[in-house]
PDB file of N, CA and C in Angstrom:
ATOM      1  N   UNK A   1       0.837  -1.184   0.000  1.00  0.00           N
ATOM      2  CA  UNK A   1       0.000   0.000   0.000  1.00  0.00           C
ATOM      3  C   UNK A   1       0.878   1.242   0.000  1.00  0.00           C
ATOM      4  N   UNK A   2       0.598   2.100  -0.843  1.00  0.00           N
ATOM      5  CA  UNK A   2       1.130   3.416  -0.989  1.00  0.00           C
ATOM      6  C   UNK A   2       1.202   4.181   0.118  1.00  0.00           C
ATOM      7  N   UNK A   3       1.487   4.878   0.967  1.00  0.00           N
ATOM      8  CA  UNK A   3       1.240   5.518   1.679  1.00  0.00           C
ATOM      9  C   UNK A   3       1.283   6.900   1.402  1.00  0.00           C
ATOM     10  N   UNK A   4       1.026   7.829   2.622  1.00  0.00           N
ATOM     11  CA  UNK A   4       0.671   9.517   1.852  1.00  0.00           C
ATOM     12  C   UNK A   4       1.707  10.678   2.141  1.00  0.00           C
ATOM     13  N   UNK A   5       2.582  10.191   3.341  1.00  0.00           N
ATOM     14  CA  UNK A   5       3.786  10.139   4.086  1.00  0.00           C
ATOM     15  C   UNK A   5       4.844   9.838   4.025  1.00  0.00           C
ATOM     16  N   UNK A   6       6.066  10.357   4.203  1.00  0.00           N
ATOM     17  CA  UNK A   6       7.361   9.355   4.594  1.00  0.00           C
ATOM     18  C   UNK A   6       8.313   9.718   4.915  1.00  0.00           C
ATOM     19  N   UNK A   7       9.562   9.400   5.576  1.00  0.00           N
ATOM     20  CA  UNK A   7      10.633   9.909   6.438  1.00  0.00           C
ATOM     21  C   UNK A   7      11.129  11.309   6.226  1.00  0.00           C
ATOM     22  N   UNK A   8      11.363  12.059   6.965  1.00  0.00           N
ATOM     23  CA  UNK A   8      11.390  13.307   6.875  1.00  0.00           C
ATOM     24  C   UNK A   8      10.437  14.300   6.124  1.00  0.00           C
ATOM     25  N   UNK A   9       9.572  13.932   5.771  1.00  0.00           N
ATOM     26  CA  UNK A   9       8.293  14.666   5.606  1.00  0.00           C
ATOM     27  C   UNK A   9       7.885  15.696   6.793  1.00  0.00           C
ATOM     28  N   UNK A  10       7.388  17.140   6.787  1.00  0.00           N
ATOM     29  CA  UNK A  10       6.861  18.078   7.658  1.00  0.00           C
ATOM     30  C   UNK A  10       5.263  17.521   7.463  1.00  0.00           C
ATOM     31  N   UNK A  11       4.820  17.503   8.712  1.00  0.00           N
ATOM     32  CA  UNK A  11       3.028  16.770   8.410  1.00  0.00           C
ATOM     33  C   UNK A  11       2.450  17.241   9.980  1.00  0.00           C
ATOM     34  N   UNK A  12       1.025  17.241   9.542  1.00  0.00           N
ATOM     35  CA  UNK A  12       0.122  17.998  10.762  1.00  0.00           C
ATOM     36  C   UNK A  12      -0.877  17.083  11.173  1.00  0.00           C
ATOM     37  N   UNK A  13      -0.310  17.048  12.625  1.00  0.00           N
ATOM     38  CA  UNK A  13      -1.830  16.003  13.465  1.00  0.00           C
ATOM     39  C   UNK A  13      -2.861  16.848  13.153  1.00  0.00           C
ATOM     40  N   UNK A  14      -4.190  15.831  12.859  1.00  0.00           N
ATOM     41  CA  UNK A  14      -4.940  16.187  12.546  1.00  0.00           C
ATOM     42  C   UNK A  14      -6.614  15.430  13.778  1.00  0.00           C
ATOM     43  N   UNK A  15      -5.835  14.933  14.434  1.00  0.00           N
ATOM     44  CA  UNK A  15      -6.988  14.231  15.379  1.00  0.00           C
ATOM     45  C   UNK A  15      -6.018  13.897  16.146  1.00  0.00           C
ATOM     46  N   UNK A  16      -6.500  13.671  17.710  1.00  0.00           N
ATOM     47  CA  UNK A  16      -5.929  13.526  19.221  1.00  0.00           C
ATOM     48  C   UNK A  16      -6.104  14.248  19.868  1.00  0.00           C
ATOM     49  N   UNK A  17      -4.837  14.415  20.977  1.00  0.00           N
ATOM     50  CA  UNK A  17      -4.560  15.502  21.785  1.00  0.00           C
ATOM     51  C   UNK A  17      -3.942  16.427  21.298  1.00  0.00           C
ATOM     52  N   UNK A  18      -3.052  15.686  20.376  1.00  0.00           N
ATOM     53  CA  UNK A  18      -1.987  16.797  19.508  1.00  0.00           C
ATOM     54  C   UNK A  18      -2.706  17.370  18.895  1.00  0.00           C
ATOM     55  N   UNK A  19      -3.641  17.645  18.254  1.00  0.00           N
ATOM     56  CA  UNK A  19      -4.163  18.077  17.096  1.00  0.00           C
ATOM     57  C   UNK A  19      -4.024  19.033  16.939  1.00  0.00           C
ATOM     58  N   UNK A  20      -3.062  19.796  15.186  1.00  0.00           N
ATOM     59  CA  UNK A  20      -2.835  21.182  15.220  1.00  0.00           C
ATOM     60  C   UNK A  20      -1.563  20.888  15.577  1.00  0.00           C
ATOM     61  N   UNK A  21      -0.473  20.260  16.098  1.00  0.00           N
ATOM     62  CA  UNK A  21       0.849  20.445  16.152  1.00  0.00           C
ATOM     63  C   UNK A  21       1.354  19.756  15.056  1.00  0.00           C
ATOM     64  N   UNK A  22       2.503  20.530  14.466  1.00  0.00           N
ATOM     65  CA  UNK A  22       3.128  19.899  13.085  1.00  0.00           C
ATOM     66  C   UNK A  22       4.770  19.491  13.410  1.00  0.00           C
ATOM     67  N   UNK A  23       5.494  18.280  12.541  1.00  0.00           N
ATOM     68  CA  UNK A  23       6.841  17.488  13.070  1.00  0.00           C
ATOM     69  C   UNK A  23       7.353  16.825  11.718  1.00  0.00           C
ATOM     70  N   UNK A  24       8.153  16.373  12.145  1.00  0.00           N
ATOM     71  CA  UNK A  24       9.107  15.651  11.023  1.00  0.00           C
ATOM     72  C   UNK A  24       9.063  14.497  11.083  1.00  0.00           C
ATOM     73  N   UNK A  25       8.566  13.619  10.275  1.00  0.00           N
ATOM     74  CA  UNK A  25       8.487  12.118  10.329  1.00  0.00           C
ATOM     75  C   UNK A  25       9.940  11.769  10.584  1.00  0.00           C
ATOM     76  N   UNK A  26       9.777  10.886  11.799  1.00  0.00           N
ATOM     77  CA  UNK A  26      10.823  10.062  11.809  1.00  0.00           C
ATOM     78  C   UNK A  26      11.258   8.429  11.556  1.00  0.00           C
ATOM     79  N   UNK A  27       9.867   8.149  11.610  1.00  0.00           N
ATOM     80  CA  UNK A  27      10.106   6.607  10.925  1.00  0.00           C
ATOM     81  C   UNK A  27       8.644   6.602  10.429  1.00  0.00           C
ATOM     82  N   UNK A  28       8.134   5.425   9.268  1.00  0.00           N
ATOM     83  CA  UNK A  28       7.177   5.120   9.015  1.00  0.00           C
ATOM     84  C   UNK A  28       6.664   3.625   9.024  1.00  0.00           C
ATOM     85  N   UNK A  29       5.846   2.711   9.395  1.00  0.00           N
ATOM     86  CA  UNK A  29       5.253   1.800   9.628  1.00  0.00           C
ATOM     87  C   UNK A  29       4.491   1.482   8.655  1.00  0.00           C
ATOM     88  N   UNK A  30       4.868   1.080   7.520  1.00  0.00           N
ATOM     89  CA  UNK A  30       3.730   0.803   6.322  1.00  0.00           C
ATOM     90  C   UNK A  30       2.587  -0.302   6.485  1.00  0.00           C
ATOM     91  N   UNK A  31       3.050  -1.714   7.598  1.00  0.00           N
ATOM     92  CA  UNK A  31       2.779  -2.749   7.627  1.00  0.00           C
ATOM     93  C   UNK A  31       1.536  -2.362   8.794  1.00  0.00           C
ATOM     94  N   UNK A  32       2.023  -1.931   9.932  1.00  0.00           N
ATOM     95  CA  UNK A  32       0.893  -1.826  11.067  1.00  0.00           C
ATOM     96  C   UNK A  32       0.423  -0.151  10.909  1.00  0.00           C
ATOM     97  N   UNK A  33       0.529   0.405   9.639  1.00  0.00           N
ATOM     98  CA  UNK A  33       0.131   1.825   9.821  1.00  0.00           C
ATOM     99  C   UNK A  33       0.193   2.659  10.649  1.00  0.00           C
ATOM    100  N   UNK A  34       1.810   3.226  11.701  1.00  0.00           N
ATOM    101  CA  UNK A  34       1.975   4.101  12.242  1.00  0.00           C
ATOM    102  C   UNK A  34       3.248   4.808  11.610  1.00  0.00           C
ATOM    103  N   UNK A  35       3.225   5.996  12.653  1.00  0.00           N
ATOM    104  CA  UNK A  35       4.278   6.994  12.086  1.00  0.00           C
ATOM    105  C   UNK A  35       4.749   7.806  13.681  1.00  0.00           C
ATOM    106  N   UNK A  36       6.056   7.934  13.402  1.00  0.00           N
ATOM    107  CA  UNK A  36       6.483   8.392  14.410  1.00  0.00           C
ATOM    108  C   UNK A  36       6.447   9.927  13.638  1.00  0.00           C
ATOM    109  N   UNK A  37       6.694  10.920  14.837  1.00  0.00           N
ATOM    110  CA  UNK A  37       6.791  12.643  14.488  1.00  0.00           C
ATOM    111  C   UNK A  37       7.285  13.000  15.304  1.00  0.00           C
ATOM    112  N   UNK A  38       8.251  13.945  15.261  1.00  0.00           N
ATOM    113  CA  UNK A  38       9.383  14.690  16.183  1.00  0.00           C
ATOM    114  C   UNK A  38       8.366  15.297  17.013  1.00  0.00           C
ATOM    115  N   UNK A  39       8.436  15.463  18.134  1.00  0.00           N
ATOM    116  CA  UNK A  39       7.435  16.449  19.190  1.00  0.00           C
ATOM    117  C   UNK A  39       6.729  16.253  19.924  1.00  0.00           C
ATOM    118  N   UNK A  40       5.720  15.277  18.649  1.00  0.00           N
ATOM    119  CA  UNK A  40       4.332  14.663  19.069  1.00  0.00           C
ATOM    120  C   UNK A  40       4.490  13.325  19.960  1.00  0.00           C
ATOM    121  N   UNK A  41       2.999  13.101  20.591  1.00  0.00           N
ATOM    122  CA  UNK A  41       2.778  12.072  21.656  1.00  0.00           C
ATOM    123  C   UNK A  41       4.497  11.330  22.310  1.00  0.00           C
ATOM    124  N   UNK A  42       4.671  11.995  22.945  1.00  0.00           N
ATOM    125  CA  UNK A  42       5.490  12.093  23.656  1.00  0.00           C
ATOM    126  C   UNK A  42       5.426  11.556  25.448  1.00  0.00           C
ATOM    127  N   UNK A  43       6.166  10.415  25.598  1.00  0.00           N
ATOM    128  CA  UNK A  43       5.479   9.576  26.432  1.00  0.00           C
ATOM    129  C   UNK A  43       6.990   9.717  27.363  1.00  0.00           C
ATOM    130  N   UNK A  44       7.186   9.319  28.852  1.00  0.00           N
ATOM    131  CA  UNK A  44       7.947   8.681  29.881  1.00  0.00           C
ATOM    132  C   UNK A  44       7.917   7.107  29.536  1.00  0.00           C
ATOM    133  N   UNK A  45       9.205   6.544  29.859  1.00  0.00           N
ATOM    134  CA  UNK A  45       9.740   4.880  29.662  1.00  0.00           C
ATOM    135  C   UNK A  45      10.059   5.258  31.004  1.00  0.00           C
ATOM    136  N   UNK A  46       9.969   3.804  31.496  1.00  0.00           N
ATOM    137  CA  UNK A  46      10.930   4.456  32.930  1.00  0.00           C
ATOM    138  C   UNK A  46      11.769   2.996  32.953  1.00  0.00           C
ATOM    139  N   UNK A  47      13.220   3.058  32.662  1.00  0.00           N
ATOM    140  CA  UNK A  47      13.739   2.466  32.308  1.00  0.00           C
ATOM    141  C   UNK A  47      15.015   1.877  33.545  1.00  0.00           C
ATOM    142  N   UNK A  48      15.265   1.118  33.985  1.00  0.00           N
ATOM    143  CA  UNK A  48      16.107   0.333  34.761  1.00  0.00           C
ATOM    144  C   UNK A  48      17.745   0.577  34.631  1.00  0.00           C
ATOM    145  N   UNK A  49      18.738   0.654  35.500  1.00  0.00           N
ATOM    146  CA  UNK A  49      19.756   0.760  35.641  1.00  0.00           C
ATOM    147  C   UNK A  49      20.690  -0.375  34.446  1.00  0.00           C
ATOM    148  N   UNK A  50      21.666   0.748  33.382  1.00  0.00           N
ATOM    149  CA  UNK A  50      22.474  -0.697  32.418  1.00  0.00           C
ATOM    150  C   UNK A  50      23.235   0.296  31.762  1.00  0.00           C
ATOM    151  N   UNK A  51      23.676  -0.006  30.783  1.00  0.00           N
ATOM    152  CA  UNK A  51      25.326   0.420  30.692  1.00  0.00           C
ATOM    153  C   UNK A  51      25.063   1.673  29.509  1.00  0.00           C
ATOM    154  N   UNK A  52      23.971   1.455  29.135  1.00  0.00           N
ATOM    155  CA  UNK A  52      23.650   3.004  28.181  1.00  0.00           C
ATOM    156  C   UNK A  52      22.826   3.880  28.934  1.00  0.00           C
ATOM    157  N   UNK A  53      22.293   3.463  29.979  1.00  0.00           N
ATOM    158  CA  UNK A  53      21.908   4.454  30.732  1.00  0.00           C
ATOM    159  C   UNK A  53      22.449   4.065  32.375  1.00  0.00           C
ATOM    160  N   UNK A  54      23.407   4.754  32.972  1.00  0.00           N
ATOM    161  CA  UNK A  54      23.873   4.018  34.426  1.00  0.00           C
ATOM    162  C   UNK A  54      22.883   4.446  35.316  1.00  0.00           C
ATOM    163  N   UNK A  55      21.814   5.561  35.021  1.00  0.00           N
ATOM    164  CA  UNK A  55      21.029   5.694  35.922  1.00  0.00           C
ATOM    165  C   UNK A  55      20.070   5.749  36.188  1.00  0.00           C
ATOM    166  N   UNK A  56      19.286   5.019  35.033  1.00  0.00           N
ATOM    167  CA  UNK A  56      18.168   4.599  34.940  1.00  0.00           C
ATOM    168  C   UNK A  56      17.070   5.820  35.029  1.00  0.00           C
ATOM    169  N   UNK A  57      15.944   5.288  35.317  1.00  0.00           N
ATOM    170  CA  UNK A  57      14.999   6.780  35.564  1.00  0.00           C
ATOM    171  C   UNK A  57      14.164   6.743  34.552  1.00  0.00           C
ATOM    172  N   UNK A  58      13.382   7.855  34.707  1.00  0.00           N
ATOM    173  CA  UNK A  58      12.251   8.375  33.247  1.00  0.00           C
ATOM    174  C   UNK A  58      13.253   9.095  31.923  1.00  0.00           C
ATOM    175  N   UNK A  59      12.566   8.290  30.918  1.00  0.00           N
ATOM    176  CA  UNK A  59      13.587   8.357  29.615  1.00  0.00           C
ATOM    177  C   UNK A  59      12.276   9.042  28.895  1.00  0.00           C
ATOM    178  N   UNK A  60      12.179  10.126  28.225  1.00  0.00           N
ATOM    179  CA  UNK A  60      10.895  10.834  27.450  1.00  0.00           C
ATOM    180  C   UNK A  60      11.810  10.132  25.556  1.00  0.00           C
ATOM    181  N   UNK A  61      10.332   9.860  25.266  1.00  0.00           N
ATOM    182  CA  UNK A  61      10.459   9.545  24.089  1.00  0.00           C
ATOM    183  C   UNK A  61       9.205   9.736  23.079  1.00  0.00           C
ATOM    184  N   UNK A  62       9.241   9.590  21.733  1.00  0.00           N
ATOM    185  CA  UNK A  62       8.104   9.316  21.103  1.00  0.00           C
ATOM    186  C   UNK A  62       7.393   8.472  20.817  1.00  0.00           C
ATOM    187  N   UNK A  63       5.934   8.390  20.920  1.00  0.00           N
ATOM    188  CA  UNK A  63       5.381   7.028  20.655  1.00  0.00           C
ATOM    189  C   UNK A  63       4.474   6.941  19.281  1.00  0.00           C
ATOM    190  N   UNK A  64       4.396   6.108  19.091  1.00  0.00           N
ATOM    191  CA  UNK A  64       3.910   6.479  17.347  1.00  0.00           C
ATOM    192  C   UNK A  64       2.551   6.755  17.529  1.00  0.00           C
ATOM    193  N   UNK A  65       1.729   7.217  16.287  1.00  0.00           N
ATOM    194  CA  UNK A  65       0.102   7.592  16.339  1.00  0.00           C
ATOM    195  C   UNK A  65      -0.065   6.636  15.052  1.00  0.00           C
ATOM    196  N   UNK A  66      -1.529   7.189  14.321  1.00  0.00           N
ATOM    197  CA  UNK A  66      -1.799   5.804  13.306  1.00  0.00           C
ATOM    198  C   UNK A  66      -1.537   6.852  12.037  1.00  0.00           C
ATOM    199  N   UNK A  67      -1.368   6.342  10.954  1.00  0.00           N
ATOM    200  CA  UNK A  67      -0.932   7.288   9.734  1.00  0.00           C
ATOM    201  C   UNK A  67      -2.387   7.969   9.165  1.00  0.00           C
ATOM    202  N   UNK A  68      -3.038   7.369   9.900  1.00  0.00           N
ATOM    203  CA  UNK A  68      -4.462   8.028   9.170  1.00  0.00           C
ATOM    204  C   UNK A  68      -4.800   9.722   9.782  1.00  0.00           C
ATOM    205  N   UNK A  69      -4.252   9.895  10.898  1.00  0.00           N
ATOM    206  CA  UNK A  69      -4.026  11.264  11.959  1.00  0.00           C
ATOM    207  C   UNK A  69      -2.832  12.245  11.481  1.00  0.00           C
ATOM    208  N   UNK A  70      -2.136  12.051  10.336  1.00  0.00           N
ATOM    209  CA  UNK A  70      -1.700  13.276  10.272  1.00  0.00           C
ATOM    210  C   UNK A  70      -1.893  13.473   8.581  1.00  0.00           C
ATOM    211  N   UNK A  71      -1.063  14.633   8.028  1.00  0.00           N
ATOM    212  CA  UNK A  71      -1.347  15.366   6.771  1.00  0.00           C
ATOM    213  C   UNK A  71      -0.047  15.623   6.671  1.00  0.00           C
ATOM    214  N   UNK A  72       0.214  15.567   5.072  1.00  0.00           N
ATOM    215  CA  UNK A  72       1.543  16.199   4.565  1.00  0.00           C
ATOM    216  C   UNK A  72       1.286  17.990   4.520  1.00  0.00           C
ATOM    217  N   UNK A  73       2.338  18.947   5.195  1.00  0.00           N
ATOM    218  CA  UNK A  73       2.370  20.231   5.458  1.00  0.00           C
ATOM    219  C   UNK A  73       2.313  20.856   3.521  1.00  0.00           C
ATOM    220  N   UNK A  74       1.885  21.475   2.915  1.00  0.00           N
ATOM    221  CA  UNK A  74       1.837  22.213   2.255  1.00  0.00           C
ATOM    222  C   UNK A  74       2.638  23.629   2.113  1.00  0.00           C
ATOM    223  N   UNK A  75       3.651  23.627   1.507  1.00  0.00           N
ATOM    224  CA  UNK A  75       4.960  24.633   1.760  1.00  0.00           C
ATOM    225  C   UNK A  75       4.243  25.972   1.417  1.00  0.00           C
ATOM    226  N   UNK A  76       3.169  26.473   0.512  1.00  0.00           N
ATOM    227  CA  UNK A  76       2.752  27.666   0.802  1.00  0.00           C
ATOM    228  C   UNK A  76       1.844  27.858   1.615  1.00  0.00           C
ATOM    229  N   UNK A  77       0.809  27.398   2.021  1.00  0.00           N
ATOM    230  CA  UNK A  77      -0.108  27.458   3.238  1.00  0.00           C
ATOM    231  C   UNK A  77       0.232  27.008   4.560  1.00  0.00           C
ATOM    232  N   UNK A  78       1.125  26.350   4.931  1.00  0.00           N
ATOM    233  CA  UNK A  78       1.590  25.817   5.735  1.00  0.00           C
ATOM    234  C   UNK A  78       0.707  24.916   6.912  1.00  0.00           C
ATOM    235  N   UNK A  79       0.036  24.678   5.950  1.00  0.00           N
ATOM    236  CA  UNK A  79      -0.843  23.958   6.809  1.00  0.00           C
ATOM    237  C   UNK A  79      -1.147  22.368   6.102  1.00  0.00           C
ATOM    238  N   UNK A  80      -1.692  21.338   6.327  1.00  0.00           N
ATOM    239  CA  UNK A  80      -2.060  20.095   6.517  1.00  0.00           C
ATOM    240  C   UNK A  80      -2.984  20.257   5.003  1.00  0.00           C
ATOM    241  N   UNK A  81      -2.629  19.586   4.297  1.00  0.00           N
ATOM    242  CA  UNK A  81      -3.346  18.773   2.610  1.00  0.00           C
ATOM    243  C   UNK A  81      -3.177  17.924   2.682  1.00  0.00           C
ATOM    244  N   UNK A  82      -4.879  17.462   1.659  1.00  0.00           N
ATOM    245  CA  UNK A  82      -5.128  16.195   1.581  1.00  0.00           C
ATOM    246  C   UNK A  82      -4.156  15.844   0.018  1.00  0.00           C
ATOM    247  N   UNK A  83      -3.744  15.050  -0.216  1.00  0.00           N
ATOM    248  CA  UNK A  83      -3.135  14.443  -1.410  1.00  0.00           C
ATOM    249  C   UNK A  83      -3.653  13.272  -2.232  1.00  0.00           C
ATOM    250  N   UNK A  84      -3.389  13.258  -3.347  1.00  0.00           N
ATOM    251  CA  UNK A  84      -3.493  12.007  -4.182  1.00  0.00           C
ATOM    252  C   UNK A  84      -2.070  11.587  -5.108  1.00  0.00           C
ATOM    253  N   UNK A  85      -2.286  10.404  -6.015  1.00  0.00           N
ATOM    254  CA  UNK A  85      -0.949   9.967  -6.982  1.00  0.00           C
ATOM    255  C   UNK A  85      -1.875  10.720  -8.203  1.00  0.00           C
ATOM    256  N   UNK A  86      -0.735  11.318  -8.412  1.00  0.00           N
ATOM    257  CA  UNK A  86      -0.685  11.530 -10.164  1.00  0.00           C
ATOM    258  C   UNK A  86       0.102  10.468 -11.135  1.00  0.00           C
ATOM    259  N   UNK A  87       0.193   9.925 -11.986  1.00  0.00           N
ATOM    260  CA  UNK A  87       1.301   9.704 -12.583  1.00  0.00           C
ATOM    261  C   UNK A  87       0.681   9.903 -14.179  1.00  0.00           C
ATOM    262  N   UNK A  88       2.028  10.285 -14.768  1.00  0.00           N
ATOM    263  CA  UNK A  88       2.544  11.279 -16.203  1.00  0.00           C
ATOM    264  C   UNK A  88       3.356  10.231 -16.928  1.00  0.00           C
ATOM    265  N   UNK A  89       3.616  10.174 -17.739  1.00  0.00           N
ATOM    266  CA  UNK A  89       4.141   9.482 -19.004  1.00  0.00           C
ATOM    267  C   UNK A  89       5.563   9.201 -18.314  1.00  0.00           C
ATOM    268  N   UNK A  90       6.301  10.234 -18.074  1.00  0.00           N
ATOM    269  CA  UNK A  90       7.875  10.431 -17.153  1.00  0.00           C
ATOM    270  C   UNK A  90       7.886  10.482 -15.483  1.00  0.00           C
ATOM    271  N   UNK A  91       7.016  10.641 -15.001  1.00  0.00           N
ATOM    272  CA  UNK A  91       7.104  10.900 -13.925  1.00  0.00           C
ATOM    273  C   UNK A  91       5.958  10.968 -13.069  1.00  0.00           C
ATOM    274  N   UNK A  92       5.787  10.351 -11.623  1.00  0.00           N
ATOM    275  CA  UNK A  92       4.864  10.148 -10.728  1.00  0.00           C
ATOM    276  C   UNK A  92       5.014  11.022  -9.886  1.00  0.00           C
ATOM    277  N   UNK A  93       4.002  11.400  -8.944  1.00  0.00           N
ATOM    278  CA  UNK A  93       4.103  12.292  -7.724  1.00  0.00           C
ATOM    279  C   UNK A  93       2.615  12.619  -7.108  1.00  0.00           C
ATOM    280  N   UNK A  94       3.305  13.213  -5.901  1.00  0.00           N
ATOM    281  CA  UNK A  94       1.754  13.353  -4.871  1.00  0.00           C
ATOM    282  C   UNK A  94       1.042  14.823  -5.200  1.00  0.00           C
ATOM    283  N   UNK A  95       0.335  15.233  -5.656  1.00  0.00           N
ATOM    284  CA  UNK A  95      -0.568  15.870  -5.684  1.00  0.00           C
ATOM    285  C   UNK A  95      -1.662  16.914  -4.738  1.00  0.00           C
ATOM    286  N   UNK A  96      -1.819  18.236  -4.171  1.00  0.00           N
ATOM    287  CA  UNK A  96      -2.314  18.645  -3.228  1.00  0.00           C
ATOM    288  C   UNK A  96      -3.903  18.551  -3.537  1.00  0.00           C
ATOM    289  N   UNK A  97      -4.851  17.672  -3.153  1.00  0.00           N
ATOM    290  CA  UNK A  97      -6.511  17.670  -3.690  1.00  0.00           C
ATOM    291  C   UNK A  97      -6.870  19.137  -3.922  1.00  0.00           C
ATOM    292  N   UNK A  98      -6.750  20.294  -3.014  1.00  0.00           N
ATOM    293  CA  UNK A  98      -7.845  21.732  -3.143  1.00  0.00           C
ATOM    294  C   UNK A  98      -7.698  22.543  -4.030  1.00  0.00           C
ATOM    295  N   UNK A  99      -6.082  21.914  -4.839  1.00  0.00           N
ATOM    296  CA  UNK A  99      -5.735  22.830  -5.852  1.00  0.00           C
ATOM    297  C   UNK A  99      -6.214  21.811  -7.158  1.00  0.00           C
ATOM    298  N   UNK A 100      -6.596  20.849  -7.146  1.00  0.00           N
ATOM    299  CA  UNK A 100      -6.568  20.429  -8.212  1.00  0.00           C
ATOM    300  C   UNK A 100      -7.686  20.814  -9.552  1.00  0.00           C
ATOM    301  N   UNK A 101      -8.769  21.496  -8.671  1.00  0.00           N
ATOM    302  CA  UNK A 101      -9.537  22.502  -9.506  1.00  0.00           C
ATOM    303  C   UNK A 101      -8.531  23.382 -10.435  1.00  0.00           C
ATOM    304  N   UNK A 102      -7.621  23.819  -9.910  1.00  0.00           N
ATOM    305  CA  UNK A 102      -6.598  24.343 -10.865  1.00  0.00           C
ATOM    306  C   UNK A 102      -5.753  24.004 -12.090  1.00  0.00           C
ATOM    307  N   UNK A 103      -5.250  24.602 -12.800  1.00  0.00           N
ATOM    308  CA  UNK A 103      -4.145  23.292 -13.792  1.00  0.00           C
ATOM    309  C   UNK A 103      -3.235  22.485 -12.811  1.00  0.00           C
ATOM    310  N   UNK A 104      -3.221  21.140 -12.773  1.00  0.00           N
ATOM    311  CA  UNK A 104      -2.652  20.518 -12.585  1.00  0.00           C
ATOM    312  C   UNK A 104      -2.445  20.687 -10.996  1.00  0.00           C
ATOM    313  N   UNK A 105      -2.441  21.325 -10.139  1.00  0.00           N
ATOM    314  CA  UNK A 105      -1.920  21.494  -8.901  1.00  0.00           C
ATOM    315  C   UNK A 105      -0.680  21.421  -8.368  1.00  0.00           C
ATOM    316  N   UNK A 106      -0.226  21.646  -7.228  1.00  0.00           N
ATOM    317  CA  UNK A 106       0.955  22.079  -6.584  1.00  0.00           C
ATOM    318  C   UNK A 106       1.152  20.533  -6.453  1.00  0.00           C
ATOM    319  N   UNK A 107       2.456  20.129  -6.674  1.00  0.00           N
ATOM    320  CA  UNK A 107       3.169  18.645  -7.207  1.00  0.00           C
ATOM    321  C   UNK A 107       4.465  18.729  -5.645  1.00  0.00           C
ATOM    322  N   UNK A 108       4.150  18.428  -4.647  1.00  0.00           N
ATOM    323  CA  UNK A 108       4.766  18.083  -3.252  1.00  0.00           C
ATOM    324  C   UNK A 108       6.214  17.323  -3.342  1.00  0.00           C
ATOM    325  N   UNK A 109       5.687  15.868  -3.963  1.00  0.00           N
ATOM    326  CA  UNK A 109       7.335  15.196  -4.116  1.00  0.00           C
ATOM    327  C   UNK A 109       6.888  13.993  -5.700  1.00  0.00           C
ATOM    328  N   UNK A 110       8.207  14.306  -6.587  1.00  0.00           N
ATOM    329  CA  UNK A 110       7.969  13.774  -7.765  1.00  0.00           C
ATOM    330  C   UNK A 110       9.005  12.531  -7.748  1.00  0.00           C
ATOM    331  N   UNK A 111       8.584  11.665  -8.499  1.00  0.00           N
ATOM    332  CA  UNK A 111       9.744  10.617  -8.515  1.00  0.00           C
ATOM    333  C   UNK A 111       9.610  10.235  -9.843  1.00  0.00           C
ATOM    334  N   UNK A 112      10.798   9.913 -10.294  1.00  0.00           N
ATOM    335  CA  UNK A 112      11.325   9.659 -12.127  1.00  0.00           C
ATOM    336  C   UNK A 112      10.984   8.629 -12.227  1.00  0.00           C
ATOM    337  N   UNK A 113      10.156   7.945 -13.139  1.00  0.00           N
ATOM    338  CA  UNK A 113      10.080   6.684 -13.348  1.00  0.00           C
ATOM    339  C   UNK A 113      10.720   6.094 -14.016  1.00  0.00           C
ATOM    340  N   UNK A 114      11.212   4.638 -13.616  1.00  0.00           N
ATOM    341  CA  UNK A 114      12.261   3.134 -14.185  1.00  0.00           C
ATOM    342  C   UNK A 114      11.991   3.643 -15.680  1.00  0.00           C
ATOM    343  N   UNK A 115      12.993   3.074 -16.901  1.00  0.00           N
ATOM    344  CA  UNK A 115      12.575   3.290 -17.763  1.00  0.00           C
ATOM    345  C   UNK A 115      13.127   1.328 -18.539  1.00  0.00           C
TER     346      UNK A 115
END
């Protein structure tokens, strides 16, 4: 499955607690559909005495959300779009939906296709 997301992508929770805070993908989960984001849901481990940590304690980290809760950021609005696939004779890419009333719409990330 395609996903709408992916590593280092800027993207906006769009449902939770977070909702309205925007981050940088840091990993993506294609198989169980999550995504980690710099910032967001941000949890305490409380982790036991060992040789990468000698002193154990509350370790803050990120915990993933489901990929269906956030949005790829839109570099002129800066806010959260919905997307689709285009693909062109030469070349594929994601697509912003609100512009697509327009010619063609604002084209996010393109990739060259195998030839």
């Amino acid at each position: 499955m395609a996903c709408h997301v992916k590593k280092n992508e800027i993207v906006e929770v769009i449902a939770g607690a977070h909702r309205g805070a925007q981050g940088k993908v840091l990993h993506v989960d294609p198989v169980r559909e999550l995504v980690l984001v710099e910032g967001v849901n941000v949890v305490f481990r409380h982790v036991r005495p060992n040789r990468r940590n000698p002193q154990g304690g509350r370790v803050e980290k990120e915990a993933a959300i489901h990929i269906s809760n956030v949005l790829p950021v839109d570099t002129k609005t800066q806010k959260g779009s919905r997307v689709h696939f285009e693909v062109t004779r030469d070349k594929a890419g994601k697509v912003i939906k609100k512009e697509r009333r327009t010619v063609g719409g604002t084209v996010i990330d393109t990739v060259k296709k195998a030839e």
